[in-house]
C-alpha atoms as a PDB file:
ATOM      1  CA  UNK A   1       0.000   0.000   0.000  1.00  0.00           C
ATOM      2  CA  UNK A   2       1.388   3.402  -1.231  1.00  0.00           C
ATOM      3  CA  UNK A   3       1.225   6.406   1.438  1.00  0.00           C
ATOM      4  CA  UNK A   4       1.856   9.902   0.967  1.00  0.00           C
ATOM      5  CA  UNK A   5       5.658  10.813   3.053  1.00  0.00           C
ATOM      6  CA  UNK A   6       4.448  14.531   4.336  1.00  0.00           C
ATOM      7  CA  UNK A   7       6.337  16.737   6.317  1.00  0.00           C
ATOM      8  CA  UNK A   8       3.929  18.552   7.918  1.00  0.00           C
ATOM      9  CA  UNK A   9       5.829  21.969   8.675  1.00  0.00           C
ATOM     10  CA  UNK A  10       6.269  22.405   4.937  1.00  0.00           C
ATOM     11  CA  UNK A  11       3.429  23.706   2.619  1.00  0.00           C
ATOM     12  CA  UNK A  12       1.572  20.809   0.728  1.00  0.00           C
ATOM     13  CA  UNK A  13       2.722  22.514  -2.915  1.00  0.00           C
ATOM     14  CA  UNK A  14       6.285  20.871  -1.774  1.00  0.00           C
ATOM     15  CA  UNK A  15       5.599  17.330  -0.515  1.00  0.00           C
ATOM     16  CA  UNK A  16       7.765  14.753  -1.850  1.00  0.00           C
ATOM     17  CA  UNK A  17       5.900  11.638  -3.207  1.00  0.00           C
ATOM     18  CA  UNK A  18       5.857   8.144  -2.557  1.00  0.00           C
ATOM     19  CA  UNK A  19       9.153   7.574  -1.743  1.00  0.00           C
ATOM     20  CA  UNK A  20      10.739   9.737   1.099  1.00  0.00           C
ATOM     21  CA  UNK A  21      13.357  12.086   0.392  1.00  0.00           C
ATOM     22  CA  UNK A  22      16.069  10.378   2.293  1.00  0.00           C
ATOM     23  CA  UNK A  23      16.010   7.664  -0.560  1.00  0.00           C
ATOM     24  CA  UNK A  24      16.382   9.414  -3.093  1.00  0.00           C
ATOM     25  CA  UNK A  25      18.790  10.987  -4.723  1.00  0.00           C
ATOM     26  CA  UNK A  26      17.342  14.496  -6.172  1.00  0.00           C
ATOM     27  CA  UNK A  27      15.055  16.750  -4.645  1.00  0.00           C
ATOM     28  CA  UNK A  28      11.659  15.860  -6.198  1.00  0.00           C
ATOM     29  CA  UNK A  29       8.474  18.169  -4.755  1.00  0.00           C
ATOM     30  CA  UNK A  30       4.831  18.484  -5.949  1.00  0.00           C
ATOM     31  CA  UNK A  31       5.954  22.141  -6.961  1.00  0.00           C
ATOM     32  CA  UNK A  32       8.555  20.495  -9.065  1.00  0.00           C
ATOM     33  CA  UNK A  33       6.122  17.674 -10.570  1.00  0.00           C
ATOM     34  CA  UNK A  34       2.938  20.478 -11.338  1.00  0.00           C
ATOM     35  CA  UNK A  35       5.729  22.251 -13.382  1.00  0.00           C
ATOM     36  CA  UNK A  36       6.702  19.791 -15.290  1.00  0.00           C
ATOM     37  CA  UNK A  37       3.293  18.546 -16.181  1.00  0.00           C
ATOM     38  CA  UNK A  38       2.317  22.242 -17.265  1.00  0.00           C
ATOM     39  CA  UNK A  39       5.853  21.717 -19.726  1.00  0.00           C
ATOM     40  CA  UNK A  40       4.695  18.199 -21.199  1.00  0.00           C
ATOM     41  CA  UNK A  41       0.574  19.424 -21.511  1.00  0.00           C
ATOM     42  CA  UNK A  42       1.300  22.761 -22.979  1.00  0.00           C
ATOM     43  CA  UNK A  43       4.040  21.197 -25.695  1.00  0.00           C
ATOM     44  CA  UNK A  44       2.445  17.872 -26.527  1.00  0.00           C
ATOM     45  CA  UNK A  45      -0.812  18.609 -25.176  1.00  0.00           C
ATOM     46  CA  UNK A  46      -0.548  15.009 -23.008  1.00  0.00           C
ATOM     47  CA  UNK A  47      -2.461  14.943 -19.156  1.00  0.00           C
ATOM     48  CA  UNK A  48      -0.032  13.467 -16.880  1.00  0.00           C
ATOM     49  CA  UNK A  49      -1.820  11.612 -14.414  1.00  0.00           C
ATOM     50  CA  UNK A  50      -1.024  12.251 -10.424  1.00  0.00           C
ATOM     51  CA  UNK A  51      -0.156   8.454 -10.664  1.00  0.00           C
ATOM     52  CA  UNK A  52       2.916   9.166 -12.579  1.00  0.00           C
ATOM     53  CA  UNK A  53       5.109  10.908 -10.139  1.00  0.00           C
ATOM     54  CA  UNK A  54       7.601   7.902  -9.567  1.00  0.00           C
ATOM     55  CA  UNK A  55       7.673   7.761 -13.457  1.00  0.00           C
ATOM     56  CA  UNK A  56       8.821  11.174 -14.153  1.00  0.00           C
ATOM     57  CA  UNK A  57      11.279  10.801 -11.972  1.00  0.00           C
ATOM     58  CA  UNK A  58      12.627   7.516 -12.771  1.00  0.00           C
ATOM     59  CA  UNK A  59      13.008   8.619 -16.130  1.00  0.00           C
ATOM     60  CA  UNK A  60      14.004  12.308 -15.511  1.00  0.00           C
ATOM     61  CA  UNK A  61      16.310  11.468 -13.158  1.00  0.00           C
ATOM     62  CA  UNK A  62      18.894   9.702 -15.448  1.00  0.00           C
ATOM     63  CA  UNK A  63      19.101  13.145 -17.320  1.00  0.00           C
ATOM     64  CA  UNK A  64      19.514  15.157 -14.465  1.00  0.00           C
ATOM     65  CA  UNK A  65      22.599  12.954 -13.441  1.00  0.00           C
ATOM     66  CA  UNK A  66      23.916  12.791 -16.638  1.00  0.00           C
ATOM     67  CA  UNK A  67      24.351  16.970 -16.952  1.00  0.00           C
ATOM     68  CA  UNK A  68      25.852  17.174 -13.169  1.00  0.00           C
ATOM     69  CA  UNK A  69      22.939  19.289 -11.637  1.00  0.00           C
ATOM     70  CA  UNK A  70      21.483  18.134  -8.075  1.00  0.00           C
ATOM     71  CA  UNK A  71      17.869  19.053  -8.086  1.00  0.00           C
ATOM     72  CA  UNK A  72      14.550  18.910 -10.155  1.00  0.00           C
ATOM     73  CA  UNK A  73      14.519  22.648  -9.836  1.00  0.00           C
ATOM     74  CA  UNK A  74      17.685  23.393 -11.283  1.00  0.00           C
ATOM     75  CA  UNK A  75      16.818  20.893 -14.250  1.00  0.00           C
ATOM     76  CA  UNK A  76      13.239  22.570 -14.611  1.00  0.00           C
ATOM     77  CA  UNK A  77      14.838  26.051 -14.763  1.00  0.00           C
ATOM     78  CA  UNK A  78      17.227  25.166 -17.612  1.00  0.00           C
ATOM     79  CA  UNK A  79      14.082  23.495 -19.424  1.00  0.00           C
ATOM     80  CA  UNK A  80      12.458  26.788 -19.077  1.00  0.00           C
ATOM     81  CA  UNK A  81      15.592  28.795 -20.954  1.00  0.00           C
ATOM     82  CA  UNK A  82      14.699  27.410 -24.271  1.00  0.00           C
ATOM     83  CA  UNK A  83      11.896  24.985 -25.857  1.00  0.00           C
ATOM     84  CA  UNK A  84      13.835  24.585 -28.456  1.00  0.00           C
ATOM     85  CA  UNK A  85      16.755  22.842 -27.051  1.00  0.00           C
ATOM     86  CA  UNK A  86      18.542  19.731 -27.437  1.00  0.00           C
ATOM     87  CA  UNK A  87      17.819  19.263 -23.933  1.00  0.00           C
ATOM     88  CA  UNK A  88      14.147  19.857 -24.595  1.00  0.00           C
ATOM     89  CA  UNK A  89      14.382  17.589 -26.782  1.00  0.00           C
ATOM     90  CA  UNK A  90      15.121  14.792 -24.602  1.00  0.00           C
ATOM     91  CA  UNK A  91      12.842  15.804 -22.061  1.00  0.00           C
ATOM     92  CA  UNK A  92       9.901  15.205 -23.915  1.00  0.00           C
ATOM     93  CA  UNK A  93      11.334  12.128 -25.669  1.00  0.00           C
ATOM     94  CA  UNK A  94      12.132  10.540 -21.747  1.00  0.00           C
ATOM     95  CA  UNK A  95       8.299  11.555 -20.485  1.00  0.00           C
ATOM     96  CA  UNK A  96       6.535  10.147 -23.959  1.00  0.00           C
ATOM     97  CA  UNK A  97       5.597   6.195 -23.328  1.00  0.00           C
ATOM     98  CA  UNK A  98       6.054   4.328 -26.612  1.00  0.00           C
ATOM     99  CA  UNK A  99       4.551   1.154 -26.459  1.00  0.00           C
ATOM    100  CA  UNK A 100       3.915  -0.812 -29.725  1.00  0.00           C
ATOM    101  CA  UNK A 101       4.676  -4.423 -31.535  1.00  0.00           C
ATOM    102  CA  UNK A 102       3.916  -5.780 -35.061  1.00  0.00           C
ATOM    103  CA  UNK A 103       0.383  -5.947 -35.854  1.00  0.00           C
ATOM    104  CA  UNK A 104      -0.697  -5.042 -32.258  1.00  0.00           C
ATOM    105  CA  UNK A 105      -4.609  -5.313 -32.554  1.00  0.00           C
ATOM    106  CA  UNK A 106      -4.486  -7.967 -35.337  1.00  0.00           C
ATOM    107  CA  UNK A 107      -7.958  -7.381 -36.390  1.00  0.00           C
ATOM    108  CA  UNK A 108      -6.983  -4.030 -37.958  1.00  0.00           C
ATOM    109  CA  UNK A 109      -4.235  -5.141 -40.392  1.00  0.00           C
ATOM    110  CA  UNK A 110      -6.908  -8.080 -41.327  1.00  0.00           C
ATOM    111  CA  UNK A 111      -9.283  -5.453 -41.933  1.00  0.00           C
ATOM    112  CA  UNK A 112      -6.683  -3.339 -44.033  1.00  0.00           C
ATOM    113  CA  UNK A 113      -5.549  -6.470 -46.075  1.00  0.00           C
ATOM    114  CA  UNK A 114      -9.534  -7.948 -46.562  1.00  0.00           C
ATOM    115  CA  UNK A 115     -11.888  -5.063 -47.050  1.00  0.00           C
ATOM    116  CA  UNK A 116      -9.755  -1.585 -47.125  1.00  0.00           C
ATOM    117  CA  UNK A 117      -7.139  -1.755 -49.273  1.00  0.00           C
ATOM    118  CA  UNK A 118      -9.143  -4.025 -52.017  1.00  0.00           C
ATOM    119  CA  UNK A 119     -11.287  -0.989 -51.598  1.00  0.00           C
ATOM    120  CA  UNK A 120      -8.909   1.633 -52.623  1.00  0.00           C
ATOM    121  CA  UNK A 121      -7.443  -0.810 -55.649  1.00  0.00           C
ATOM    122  CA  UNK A 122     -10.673  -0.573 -57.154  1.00  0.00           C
ATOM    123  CA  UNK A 123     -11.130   3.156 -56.554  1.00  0.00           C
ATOM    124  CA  UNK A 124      -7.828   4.378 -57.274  1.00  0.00           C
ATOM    125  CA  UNK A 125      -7.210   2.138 -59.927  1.00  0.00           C
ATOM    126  CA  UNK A 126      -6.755   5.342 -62.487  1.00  0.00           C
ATOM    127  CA  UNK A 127      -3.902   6.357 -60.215  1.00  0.00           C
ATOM    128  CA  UNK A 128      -2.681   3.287 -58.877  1.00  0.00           C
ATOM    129  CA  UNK A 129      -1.523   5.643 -56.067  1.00  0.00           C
ATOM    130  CA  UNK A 130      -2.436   5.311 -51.850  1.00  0.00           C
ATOM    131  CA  UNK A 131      -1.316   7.304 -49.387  1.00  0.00           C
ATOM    132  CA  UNK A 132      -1.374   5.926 -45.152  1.00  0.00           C
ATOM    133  CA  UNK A 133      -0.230   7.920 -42.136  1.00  0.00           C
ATOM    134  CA  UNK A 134       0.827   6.439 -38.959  1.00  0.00           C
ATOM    135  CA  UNK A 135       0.883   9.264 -36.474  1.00  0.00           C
ATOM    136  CA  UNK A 136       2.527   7.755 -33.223  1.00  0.00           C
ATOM    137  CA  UNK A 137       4.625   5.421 -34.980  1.00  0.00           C
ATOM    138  CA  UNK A 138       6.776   4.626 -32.053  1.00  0.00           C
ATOM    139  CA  UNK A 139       9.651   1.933 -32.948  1.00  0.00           C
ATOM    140  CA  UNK A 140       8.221   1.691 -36.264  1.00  0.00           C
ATOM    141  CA  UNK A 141       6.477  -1.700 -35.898  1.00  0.00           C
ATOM    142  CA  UNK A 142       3.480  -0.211 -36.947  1.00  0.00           C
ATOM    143  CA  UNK A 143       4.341   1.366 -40.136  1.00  0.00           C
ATOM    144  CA  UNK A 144       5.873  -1.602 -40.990  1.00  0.00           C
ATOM    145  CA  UNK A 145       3.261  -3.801 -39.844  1.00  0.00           C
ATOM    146  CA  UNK A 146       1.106  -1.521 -42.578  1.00  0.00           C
ATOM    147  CA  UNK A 147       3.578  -1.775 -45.258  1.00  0.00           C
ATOM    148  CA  UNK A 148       3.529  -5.991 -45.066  1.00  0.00           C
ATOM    149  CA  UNK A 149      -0.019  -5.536 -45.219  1.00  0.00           C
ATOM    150  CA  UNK A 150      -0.009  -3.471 -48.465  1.00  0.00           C
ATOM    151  CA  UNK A 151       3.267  -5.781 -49.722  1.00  0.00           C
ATOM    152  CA  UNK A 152       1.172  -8.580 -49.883  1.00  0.00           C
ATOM    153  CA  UNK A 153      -2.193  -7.280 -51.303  1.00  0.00           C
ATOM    154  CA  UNK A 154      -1.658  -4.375 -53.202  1.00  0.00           C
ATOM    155  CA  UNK A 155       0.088  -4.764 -56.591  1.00  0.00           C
ATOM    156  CA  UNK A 156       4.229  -3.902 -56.507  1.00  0.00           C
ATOM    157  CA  UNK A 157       3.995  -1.266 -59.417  1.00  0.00           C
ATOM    158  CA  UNK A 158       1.438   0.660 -57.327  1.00  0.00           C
ATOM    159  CA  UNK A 159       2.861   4.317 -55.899  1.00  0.00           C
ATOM    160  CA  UNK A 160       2.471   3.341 -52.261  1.00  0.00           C
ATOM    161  CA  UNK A 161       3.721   5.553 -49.141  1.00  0.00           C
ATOM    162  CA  UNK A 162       3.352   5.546 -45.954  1.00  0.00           C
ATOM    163  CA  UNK A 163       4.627   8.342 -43.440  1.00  0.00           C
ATOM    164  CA  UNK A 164       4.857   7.519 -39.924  1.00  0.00           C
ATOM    165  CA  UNK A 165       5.475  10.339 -37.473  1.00  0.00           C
ATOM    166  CA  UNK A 166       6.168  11.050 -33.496  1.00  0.00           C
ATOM    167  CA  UNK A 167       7.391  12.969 -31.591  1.00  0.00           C
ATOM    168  CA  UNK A 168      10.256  11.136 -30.112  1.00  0.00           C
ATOM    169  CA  UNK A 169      13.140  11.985 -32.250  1.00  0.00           C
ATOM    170  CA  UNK A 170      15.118   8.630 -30.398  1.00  0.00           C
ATOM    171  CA  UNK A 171      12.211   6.211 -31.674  1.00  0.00           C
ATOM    172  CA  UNK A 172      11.860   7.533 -35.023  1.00  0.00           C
ATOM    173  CA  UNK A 173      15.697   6.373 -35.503  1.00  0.00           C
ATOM    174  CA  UNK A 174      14.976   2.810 -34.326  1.00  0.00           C
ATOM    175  CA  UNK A 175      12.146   3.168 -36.577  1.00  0.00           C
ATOM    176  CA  UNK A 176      13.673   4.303 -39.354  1.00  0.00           C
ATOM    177  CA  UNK A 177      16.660   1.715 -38.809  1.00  0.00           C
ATOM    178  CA  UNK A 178      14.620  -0.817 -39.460  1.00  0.00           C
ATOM    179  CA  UNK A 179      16.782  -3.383 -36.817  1.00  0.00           C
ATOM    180  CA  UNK A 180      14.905  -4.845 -33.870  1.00  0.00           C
ATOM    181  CA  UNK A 181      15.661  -8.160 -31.270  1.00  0.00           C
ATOM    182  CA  UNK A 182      14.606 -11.047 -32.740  1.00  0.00           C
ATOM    183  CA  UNK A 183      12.487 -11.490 -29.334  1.00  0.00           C
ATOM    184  CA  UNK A 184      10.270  -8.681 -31.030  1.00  0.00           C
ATOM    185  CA  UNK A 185       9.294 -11.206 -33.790  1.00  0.00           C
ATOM    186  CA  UNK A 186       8.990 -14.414 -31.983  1.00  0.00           C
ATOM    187  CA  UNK A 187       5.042 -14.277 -32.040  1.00  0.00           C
ATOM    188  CA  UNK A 188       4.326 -13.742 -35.337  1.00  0.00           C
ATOM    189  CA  UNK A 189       3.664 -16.394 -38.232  1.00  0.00           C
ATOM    190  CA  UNK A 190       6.901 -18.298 -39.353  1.00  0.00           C
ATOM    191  CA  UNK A 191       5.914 -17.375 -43.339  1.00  0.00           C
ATOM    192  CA  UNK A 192       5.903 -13.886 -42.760  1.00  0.00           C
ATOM    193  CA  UNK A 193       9.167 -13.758 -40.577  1.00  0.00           C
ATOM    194  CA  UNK A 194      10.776 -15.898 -43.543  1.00  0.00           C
ATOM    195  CA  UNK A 195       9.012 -12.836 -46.151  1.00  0.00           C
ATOM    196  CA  UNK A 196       9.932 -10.180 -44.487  1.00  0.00           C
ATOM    197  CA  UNK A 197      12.741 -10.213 -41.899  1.00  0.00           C
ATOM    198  CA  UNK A 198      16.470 -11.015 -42.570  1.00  0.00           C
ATOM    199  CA  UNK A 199      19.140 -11.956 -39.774  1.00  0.00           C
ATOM    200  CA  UNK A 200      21.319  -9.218 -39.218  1.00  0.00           C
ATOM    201  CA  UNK A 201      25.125  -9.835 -39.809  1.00  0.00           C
ATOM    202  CA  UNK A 202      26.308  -6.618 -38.232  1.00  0.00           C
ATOM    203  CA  UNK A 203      24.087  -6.817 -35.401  1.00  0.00           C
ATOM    204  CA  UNK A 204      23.687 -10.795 -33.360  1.00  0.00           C
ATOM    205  CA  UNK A 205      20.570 -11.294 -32.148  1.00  0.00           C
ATOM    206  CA  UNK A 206      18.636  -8.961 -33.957  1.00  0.00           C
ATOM    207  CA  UNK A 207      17.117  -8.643 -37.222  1.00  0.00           C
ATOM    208  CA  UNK A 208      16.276  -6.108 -39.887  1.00  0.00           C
ATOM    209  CA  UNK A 209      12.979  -5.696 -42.325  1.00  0.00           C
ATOM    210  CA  UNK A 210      13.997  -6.357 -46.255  1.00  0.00           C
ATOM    211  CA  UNK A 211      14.618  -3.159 -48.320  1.00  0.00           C
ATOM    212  CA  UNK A 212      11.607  -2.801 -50.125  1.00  0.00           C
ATOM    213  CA  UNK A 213       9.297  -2.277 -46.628  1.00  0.00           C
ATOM    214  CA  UNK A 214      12.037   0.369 -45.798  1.00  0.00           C
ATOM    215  CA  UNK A 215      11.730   1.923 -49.145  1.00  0.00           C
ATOM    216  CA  UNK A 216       7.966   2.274 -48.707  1.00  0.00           C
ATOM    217  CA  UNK A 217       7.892   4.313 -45.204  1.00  0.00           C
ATOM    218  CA  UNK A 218       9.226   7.794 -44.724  1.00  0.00           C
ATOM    219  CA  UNK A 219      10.038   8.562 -40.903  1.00  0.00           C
ATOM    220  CA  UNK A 220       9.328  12.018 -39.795  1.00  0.00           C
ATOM    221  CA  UNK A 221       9.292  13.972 -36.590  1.00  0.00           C
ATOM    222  CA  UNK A 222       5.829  16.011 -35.780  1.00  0.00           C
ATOM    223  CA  UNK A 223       3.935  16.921 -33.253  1.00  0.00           C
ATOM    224  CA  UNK A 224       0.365  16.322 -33.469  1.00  0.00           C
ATOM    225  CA  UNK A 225      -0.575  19.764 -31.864  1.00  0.00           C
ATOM    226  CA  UNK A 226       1.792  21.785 -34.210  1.00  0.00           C
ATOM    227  CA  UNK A 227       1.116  22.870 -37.917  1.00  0.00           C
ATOM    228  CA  UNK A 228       1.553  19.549 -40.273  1.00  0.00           C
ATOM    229  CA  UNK A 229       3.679  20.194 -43.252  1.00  0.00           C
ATOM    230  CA  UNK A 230       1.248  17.250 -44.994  1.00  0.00           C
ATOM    231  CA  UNK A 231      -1.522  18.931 -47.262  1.00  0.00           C
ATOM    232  CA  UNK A 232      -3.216  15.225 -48.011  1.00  0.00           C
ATOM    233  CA  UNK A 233      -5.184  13.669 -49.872  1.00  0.00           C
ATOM    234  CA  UNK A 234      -4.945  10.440 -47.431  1.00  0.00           C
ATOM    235  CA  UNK A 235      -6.553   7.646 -47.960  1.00  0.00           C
ATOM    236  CA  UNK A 236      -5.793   5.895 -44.401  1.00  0.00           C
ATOM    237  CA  UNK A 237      -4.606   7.051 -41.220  1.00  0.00           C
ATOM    238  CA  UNK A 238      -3.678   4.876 -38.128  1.00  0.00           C
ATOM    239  CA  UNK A 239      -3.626   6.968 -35.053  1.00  0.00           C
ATOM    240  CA  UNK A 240      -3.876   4.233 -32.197  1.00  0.00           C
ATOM    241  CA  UNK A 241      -3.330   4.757 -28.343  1.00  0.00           C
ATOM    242  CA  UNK A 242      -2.322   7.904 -29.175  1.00  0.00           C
ATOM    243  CA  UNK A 243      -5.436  10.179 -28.264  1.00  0.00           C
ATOM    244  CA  UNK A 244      -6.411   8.903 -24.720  1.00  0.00           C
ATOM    245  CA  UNK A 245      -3.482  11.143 -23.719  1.00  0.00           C
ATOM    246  CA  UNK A 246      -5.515  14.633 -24.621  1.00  0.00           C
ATOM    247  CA  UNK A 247      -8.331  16.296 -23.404  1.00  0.00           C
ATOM    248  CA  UNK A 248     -11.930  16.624 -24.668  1.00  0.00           C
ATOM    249  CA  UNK A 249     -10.959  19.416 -26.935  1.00  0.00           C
ATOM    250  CA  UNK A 250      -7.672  18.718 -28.686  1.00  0.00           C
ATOM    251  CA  UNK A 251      -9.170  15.531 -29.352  1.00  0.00           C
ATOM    252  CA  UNK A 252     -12.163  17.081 -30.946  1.00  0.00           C
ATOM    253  CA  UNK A 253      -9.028  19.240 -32.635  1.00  0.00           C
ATOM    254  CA  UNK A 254      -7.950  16.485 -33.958  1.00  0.00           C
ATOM    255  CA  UNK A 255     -10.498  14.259 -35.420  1.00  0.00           C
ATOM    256  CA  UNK A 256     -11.243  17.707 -37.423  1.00  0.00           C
ATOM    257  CA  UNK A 257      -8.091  18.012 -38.751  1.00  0.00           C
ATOM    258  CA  UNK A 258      -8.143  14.172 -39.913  1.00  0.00           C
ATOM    259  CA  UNK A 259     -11.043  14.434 -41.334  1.00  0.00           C
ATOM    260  CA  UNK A 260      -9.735  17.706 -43.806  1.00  0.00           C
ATOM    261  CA  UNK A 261      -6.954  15.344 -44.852  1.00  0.00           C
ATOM    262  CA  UNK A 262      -8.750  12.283 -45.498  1.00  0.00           C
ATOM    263  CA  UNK A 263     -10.649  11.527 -48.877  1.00  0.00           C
ATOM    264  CA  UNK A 264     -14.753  10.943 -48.451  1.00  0.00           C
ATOM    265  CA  UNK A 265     -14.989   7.290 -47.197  1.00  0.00           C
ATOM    266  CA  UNK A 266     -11.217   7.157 -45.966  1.00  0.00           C
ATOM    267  CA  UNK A 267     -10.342   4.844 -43.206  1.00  0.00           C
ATOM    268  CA  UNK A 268      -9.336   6.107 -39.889  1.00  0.00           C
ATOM    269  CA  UNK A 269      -8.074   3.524 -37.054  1.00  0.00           C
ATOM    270  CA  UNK A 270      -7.872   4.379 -33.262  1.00  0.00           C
ATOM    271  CA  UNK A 271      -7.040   2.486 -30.115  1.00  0.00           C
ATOM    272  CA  UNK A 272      -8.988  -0.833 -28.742  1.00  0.00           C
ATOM    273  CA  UNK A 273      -9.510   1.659 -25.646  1.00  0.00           C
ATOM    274  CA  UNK A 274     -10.632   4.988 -27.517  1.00  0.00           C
ATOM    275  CA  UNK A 275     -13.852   5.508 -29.308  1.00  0.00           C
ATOM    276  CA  UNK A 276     -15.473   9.068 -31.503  1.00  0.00           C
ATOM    277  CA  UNK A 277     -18.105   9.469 -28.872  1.00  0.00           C
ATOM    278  CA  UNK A 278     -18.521  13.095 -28.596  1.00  0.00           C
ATOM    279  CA  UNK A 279     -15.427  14.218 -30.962  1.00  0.00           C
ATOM    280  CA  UNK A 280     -16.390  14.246 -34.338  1.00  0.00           C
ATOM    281  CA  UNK A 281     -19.612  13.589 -36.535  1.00  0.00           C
ATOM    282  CA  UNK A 282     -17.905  13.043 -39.344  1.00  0.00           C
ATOM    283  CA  UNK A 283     -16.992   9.687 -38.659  1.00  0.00           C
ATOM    284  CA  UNK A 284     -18.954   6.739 -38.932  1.00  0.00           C
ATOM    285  CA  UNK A 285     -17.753   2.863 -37.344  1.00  0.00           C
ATOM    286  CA  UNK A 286     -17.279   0.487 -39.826  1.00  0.00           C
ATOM    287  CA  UNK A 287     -14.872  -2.528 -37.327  1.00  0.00           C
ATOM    288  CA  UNK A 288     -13.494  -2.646 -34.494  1.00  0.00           C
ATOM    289  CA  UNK A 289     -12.197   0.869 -33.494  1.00  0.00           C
ATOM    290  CA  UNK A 290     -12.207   1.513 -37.666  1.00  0.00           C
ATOM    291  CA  UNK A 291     -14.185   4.403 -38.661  1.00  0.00           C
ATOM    292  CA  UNK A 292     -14.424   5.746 -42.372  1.00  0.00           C
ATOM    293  CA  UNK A 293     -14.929   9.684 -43.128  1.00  0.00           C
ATOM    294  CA  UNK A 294     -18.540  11.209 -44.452  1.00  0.00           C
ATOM    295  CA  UNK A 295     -18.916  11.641 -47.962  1.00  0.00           C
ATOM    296  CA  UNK A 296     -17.898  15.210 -47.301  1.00  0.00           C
END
């Protein structure tokens, strides 16, 4: 059972959490933690929870040992300086969660591969062009998990691309490196490991995704809450576990400014755990957390 550690001669704004001062290494108050929230809301436009004090300074704390300060406040005060930092930088990329794996939520790459992108061949069959955004790529095992879907139903000749986005400048590497532990693979089908996935000489124990997925996915940093240098049309956008992080508005925001970039009847897919209720009528379900754009 957690408790609060409370010293009760100081005001409640400075009240270490959880864990009492005298274990820890860095000063860490509820001044200190309120700050920093205000930082990560008002850039990325993400709630942190009051359950993630321990978190943020877990992950915090490595950075403020590895530029010499002592304290929370001295780090928060050299955030402050300059938003556009390299140290800024890392900040938000150590307080983002990125949690992902291939075809996480199966049922939406079956959808993609049986009913969506058969959809689009026949529509855009003039063209023989798609376009797909993955906004929260993470690692990159969603984009990629996308561009196996496409690889194996929509003709090679077609001019396919897929952009996938975040803001963490450290996963978008990985990402775009295409090289992951094999352990990240063990769970999917032996055929498509064999398809898709080579051993990696230069790396043991990990593996890399063939060329041709790589050649299909363009890696770019953006955050969702800042202009988007993307004019569309888009025929699909995955935008999963990424949207239970906002509040009411942004998210309305959002779903708006998806729906501009998206052709009528484009696909939009969201998280098992998020739903449209209340955020945008011009969405209708079609699966599973799958919704396509109005005719308009």
């Amino acid at each position: 059972m957690c408790c609060w550690v409370c010293d009760v001669t100081q005001p409640a704004s400075d009240v270490d959490f959880m864990i009492s001062q005298a274990e820890r290494e860095f000063t860490f108050t509820t001044k200190d933690f309120e700050k920093l929230c205000v930082m990560v809301n008002r850039y990325t436009g993400i709630q942190m929870a009051d359950g993630k004090q321990d978190m943020l300074y877990g992950r915090l704390s490595r950075r403020i040992r590895m530029l010499g300060m002592n304290s929370f406040k001295a780090y928060i005060h050299l955030l402050e300086q300059d938003e556009g930092s390299d140290e800024f930088n890392a900040f938000i990329n150590a307080v983002t969660t990125n949690l992902t794996s291939f075809f996480r939520e199966s049922h939406h790459f079956e959808y993609l591969k049986t009913t969506v992108l058969p959809k689009l061949m026949q529509r855009n069959r003039a063209t023989q062009r798609i376009r797909i955004w993955s906004a929260g790529s993470s690692t990159g095992e969603e984009p990629y998990s996308i561009a196996m879907s496409v690889a194996e139903t929509v003709p090679s000749h077609w001019d396919v691309k897929i952009l996938a986005t975040d803001l963490d400048t450290d996963v978008l590497a990985h990402g775009e490196s295409g090289i992951y532990d094999v352990g990240r693979i063990e769970n999917l089908d032996d055929a498509l490991v064999q398809q898709w996935f080579l051993k990696s000489k230069k790396h043991p124990g990990k593996v890399s995704v063939r060329p041709e997925l790589q050649e299909m996915i363009y890696f770019r940093q953006l955050n969702l809450l800042h202009e988007w240098p993307m004019r569309g049309p888009l025929d699909i956008i995955f935008c999963r576990n990424v949207i239970i992080y906002f509040d009411m508005p942004t998210k309305q925001k959002l779903m708006e400014r998806y729906a501009n970039l998206l052709v009528p009847e484009g696909h939009l897919f969201l998280g098992h755990s998020e739903a449209m209720n209340n955020m945008s009528e011009r969405f209708a379900l079609c699966g599973k957390s799958i919704y396509n754009k109005q005719g308009y």
